[in-house]
N, C-alpha and C. Protein backbone atom coordinates (compact mmCIF):
# COMPACT_ATOMS: atom_id res chain seq x y z
N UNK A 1 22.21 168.32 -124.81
CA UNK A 1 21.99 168.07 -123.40
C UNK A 1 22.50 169.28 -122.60
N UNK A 2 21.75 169.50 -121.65
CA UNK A 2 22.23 170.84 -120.56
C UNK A 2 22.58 170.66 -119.87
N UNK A 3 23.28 171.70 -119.11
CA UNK A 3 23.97 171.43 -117.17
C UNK A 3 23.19 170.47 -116.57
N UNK A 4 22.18 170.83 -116.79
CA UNK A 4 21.07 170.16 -115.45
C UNK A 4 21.03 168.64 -115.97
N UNK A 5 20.87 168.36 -116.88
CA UNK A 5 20.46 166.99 -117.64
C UNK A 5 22.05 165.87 -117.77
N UNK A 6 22.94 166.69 -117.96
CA UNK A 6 24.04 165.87 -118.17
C UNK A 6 24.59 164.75 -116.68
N UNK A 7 24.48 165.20 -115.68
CA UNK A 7 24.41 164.68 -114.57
C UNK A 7 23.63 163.71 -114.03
N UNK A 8 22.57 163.03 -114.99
CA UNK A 8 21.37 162.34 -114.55
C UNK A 8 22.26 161.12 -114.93
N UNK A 9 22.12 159.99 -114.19
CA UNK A 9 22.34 158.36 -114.56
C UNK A 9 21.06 157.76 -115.46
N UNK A 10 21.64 156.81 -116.10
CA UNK A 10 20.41 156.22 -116.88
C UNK A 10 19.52 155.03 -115.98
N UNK A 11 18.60 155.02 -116.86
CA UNK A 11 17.34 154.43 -116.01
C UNK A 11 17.87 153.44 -115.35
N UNK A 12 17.87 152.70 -114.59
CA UNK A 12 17.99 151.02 -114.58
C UNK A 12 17.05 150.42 -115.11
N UNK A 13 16.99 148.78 -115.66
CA UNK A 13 16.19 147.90 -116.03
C UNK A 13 14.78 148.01 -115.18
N UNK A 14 15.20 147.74 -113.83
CA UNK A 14 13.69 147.77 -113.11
C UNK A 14 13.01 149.32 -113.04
N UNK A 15 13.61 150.08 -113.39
CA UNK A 15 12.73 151.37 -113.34
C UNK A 15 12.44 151.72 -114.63
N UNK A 16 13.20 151.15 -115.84
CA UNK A 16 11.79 151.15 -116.90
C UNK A 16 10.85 150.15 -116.55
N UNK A 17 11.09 149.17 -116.50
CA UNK A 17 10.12 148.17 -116.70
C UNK A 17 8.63 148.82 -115.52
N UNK A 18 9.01 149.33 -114.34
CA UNK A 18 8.18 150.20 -113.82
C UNK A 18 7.27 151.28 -114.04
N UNK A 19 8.20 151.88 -115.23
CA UNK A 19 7.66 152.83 -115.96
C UNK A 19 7.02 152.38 -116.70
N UNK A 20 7.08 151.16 -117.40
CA UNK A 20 6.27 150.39 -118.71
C UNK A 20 4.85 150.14 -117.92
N UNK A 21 4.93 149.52 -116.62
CA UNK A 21 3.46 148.75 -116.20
C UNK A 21 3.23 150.34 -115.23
N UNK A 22 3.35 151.21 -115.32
CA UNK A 22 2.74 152.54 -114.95
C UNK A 22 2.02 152.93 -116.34
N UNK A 23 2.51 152.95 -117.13
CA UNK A 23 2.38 153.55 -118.53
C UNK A 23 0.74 152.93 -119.00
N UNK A 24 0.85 151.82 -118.73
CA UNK A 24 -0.49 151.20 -118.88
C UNK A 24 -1.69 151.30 -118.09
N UNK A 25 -1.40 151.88 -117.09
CA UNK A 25 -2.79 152.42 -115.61
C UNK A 25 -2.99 152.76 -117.16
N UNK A 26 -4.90 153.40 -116.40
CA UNK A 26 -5.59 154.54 -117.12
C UNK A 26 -5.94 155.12 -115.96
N UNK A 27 -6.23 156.58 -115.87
CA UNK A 27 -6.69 157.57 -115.50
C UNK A 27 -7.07 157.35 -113.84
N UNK A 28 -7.95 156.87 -114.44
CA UNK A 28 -9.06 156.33 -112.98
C UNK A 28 -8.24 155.41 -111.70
N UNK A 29 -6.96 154.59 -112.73
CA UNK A 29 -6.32 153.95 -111.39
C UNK A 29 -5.43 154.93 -110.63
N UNK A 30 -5.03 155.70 -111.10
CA UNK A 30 -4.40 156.47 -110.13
C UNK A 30 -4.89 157.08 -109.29
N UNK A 31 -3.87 156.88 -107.85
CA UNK A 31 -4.23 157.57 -106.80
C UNK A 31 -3.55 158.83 -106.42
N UNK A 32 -4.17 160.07 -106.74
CA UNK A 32 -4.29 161.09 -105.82
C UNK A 32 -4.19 161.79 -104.82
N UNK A 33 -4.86 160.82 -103.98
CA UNK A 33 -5.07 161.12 -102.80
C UNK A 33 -4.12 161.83 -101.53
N UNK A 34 -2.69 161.88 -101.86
CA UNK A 34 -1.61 161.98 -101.65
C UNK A 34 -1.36 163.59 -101.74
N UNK A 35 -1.82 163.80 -102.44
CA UNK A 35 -1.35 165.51 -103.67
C UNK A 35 -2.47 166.48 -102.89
N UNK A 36 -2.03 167.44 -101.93
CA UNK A 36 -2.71 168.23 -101.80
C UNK A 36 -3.86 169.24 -102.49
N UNK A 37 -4.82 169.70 -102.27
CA UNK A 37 -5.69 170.74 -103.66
C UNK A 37 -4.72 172.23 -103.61
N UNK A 38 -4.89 172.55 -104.89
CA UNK A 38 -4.21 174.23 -105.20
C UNK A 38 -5.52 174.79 -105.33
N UNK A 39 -5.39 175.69 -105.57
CA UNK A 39 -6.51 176.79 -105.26
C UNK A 39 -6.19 177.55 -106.79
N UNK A 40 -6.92 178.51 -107.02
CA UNK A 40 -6.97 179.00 -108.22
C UNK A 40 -5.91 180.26 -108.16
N UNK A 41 -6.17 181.03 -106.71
CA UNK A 41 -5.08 181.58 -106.02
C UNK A 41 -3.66 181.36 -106.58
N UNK A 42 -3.28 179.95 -106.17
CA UNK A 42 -1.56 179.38 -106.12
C UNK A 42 -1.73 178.95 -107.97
N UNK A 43 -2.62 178.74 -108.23
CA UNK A 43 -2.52 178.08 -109.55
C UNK A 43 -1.82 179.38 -110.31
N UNK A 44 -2.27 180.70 -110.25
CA UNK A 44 -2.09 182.06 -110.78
C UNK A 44 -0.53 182.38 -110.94
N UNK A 45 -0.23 181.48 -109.82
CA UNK A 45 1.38 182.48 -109.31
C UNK A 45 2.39 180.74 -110.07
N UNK A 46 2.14 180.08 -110.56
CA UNK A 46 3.10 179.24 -111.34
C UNK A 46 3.08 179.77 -112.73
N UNK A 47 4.24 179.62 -113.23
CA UNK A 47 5.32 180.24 -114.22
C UNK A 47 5.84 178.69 -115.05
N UNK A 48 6.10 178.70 -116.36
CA UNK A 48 6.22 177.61 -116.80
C UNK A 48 7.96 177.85 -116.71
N UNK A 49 8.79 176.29 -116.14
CA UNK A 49 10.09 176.48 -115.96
C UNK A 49 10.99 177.40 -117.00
N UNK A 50 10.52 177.36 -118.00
CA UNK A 50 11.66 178.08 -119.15
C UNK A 50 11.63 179.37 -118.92
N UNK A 51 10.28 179.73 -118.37
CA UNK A 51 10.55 181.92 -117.79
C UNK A 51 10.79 181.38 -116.40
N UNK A 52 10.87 180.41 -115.22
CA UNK A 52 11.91 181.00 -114.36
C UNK A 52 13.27 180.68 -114.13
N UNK A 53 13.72 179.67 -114.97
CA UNK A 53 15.17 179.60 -115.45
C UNK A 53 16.01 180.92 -115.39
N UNK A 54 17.15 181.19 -115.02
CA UNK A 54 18.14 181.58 -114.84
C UNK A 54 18.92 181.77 -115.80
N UNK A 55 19.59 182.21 -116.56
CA UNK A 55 20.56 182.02 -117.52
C UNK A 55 21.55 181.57 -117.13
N UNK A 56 22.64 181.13 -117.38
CA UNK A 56 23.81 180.52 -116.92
C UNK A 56 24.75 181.61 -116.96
N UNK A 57 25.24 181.87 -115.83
CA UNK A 57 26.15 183.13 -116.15
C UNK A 57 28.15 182.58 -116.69
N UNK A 58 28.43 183.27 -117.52
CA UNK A 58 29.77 182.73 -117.88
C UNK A 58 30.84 183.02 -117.01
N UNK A 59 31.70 182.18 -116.73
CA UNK A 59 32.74 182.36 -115.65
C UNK A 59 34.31 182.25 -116.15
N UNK A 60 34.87 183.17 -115.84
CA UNK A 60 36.36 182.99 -116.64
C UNK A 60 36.87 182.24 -115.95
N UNK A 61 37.80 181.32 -116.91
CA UNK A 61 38.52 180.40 -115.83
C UNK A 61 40.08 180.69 -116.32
């Protein structure tokens, strides 16, 4: 587990069970409509998180 991850609380009951009856949509039920369009433009300039990660720099204590 990493910096970033160790800090997360675990699910609660109702937010799996949320996640369970999400899990079951298909495709078509989801709505969209919400999510702005990207352009092929902006699509160009995303980077997958692991190249723009940071390294952790070491700190003397």
């Amino acid at each position: 587990m990493d910096n970033f991850t160790k800090n997360i609380p675990p699910l609660t009951p109702e937010q799996l069970a949320e996640i369970e009856e999400l899990s079951k949509m298909s495709y078509d039920e989801i709505d969209f409509s919400d999510i702005p369009p990207i352009s092929k433009e902006e699509l160009k300039k995303f980077k997958p998180a692991r190249l723009r990660r940071k390294k952790a720099e070491k700190v003397a204590s």
